[in-house]
C-alpha atoms as a PDB file:
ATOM      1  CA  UNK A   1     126.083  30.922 145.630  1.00  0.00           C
ATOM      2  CA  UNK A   2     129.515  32.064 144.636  1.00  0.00           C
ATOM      3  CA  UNK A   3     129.906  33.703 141.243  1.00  0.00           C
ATOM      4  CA  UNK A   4     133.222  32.948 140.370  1.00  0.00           C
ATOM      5  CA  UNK A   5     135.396  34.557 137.209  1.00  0.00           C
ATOM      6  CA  UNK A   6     134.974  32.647 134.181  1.00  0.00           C
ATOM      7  CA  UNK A   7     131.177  33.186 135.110  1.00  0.00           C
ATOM      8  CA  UNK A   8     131.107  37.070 134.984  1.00  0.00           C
ATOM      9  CA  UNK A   9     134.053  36.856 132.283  1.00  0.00           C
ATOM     10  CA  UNK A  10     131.570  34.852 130.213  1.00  0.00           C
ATOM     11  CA  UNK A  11     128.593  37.275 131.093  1.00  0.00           C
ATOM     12  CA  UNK A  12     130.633  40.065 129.920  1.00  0.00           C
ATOM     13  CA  UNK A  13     131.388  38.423 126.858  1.00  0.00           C
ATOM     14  CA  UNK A  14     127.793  37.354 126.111  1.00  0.00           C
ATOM     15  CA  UNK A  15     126.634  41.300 126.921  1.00  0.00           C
ATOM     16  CA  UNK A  16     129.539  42.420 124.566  1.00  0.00           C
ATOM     17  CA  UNK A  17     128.702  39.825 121.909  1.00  0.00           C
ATOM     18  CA  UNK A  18     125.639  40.650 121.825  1.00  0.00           C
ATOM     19  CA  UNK A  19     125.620  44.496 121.709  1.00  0.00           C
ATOM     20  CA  UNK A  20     127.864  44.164 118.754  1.00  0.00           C
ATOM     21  CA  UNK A  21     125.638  42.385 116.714  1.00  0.00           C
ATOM     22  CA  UNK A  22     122.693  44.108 117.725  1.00  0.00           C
ATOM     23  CA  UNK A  23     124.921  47.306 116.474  1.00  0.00           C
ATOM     24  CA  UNK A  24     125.570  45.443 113.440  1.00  0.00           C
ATOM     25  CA  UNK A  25     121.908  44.196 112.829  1.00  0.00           C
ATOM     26  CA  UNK A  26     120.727  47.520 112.936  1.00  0.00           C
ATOM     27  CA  UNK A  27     123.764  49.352 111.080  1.00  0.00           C
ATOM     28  CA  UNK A  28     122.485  46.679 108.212  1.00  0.00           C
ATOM     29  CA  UNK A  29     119.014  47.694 108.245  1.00  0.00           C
ATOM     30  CA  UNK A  30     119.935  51.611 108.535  1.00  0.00           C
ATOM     31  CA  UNK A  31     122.133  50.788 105.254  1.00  0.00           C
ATOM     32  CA  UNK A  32     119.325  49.225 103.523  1.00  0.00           C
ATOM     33  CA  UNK A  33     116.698  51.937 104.690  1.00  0.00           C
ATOM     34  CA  UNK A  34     119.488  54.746 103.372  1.00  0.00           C
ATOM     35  CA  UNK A  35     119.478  52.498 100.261  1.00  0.00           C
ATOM     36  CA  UNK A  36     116.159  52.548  99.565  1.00  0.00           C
ATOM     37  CA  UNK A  37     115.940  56.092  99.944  1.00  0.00           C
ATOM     38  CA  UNK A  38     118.680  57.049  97.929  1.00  0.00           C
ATOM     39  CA  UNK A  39     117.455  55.212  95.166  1.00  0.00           C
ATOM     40  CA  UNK A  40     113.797  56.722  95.208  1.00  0.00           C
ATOM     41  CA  UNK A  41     115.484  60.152  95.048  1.00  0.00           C
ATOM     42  CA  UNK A  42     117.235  59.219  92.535  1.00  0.00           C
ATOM     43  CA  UNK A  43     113.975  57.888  90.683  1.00  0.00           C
ATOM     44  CA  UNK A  44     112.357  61.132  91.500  1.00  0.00           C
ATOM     45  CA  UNK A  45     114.840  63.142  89.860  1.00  0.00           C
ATOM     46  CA  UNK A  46     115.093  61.039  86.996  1.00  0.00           C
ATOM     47  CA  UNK A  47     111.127  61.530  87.148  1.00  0.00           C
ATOM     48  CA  UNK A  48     111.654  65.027  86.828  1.00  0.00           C
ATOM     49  CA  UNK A  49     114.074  65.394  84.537  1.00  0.00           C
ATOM     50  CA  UNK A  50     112.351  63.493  82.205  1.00  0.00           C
ATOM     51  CA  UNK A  51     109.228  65.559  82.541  1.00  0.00           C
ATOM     52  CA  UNK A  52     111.491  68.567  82.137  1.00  0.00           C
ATOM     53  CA  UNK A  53     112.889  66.770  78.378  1.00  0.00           C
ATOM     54  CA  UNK A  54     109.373  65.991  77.830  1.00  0.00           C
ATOM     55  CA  UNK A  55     108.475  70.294  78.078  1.00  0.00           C
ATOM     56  CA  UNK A  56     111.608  70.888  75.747  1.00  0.00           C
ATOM     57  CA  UNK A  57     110.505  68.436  73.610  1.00  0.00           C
ATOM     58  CA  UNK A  58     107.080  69.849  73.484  1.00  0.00           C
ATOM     59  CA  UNK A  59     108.584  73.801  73.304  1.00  0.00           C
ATOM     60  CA  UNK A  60     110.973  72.892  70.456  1.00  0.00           C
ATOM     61  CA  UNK A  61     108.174  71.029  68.065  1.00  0.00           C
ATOM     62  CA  UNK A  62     106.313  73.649  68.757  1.00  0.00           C
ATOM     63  CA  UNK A  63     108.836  75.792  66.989  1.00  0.00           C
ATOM     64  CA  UNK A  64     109.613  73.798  64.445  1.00  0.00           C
ATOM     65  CA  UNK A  65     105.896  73.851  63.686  1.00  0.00           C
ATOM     66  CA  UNK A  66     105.918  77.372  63.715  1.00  0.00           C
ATOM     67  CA  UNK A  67     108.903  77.416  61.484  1.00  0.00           C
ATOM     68  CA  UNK A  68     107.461  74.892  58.929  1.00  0.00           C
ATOM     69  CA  UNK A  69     104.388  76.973  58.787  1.00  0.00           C
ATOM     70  CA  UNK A  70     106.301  80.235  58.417  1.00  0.00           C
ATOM     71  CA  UNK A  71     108.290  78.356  55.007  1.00  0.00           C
ATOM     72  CA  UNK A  72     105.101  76.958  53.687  1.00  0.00           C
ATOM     73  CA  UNK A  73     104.088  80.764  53.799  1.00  0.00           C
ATOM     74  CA  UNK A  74     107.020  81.822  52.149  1.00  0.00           C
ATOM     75  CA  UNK A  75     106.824  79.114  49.529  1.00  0.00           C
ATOM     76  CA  UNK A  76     103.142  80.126  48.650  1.00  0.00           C
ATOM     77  CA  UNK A  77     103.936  83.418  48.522  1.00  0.00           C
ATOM     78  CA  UNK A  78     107.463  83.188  46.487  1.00  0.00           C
ATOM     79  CA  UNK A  79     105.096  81.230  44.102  1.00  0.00           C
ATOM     80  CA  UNK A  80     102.558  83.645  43.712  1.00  0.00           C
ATOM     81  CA  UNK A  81     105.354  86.127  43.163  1.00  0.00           C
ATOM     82  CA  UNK A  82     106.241  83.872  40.363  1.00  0.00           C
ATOM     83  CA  UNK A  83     103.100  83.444  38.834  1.00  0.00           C
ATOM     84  CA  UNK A  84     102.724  87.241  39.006  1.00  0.00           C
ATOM     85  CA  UNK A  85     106.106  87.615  37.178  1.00  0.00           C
ATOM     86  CA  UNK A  86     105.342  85.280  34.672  1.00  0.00           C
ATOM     87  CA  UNK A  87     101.952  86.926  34.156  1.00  0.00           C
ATOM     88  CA  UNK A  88     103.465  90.150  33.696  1.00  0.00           C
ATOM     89  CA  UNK A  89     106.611  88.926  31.555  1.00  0.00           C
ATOM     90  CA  UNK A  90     103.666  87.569  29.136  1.00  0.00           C
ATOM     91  CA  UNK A  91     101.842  90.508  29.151  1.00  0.00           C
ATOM     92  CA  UNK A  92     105.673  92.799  28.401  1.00  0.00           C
ATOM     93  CA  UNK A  93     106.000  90.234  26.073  1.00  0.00           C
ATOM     94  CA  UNK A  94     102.832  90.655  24.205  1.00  0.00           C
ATOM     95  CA  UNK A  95     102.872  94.452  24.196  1.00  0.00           C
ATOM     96  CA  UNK A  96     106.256  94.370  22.414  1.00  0.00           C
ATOM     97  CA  UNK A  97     104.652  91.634  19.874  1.00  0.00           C
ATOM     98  CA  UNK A  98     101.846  94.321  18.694  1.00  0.00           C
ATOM     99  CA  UNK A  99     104.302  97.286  19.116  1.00  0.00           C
ATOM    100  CA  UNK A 100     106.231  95.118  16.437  1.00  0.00           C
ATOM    101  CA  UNK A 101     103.491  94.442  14.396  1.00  0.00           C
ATOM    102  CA  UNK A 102     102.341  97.923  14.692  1.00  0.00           C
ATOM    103  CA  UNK A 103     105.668  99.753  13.709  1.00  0.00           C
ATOM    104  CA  UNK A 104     105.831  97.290  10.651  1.00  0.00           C
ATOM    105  CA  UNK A 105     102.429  98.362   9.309  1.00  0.00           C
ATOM    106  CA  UNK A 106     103.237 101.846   9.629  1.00  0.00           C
ATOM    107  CA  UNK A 107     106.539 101.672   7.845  1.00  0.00           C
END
């Protein structure tokens, strides 16, 4: 049996042929592994940032309940301020009224 060139020229070929798109098969696949992995980092840093938006979120309504509470405070007491004011303007204004009265009767 006599192996001649075109024989061993096609063999080579085949083997080369081959081996390329075995290379290429798997460079797909690696691509589409790498892919898929990329994209669940990114979905696990999204994941996490969102949790970390979710703590701010959390920290700043927690001030801003802190603050409302702290201006409902100052409201009750800037009312009872007022009340107390008005209480004492009425009773001012009452001890002038008989201090009136009083210096008229004893002209």
């Amino acid at each position: 049996m006599q192996i001649d060139y075109i024989t061993v020229a096609l063999t080579l070929l085949a083997a080369t042929l081959s081996g390329f798109a075995t290379a290429l098969i798997a460079g797909i696949r690696d691509a589409k592994k790498e892919k898929v992995r990329r994209e669940e980092r990114d979905k696990d840093q999204l994941k996490m940032e969102v949790k970390d938006l979710k703590i701010d979120l959390y920290k700043l309504e927690k001030e801003l309940t802190e603050w409302k509470d702290k201006y409902y405070q100052a409201i009750q007491e800037l009312i009872t301020l007022k009340a107390e004011l008005e209480n004492a303007l009425s009773a001012l204004s009452h001890i002038e009224m008989h201090e009136d009265i009083d210096s008229e009767y004893l002209k």
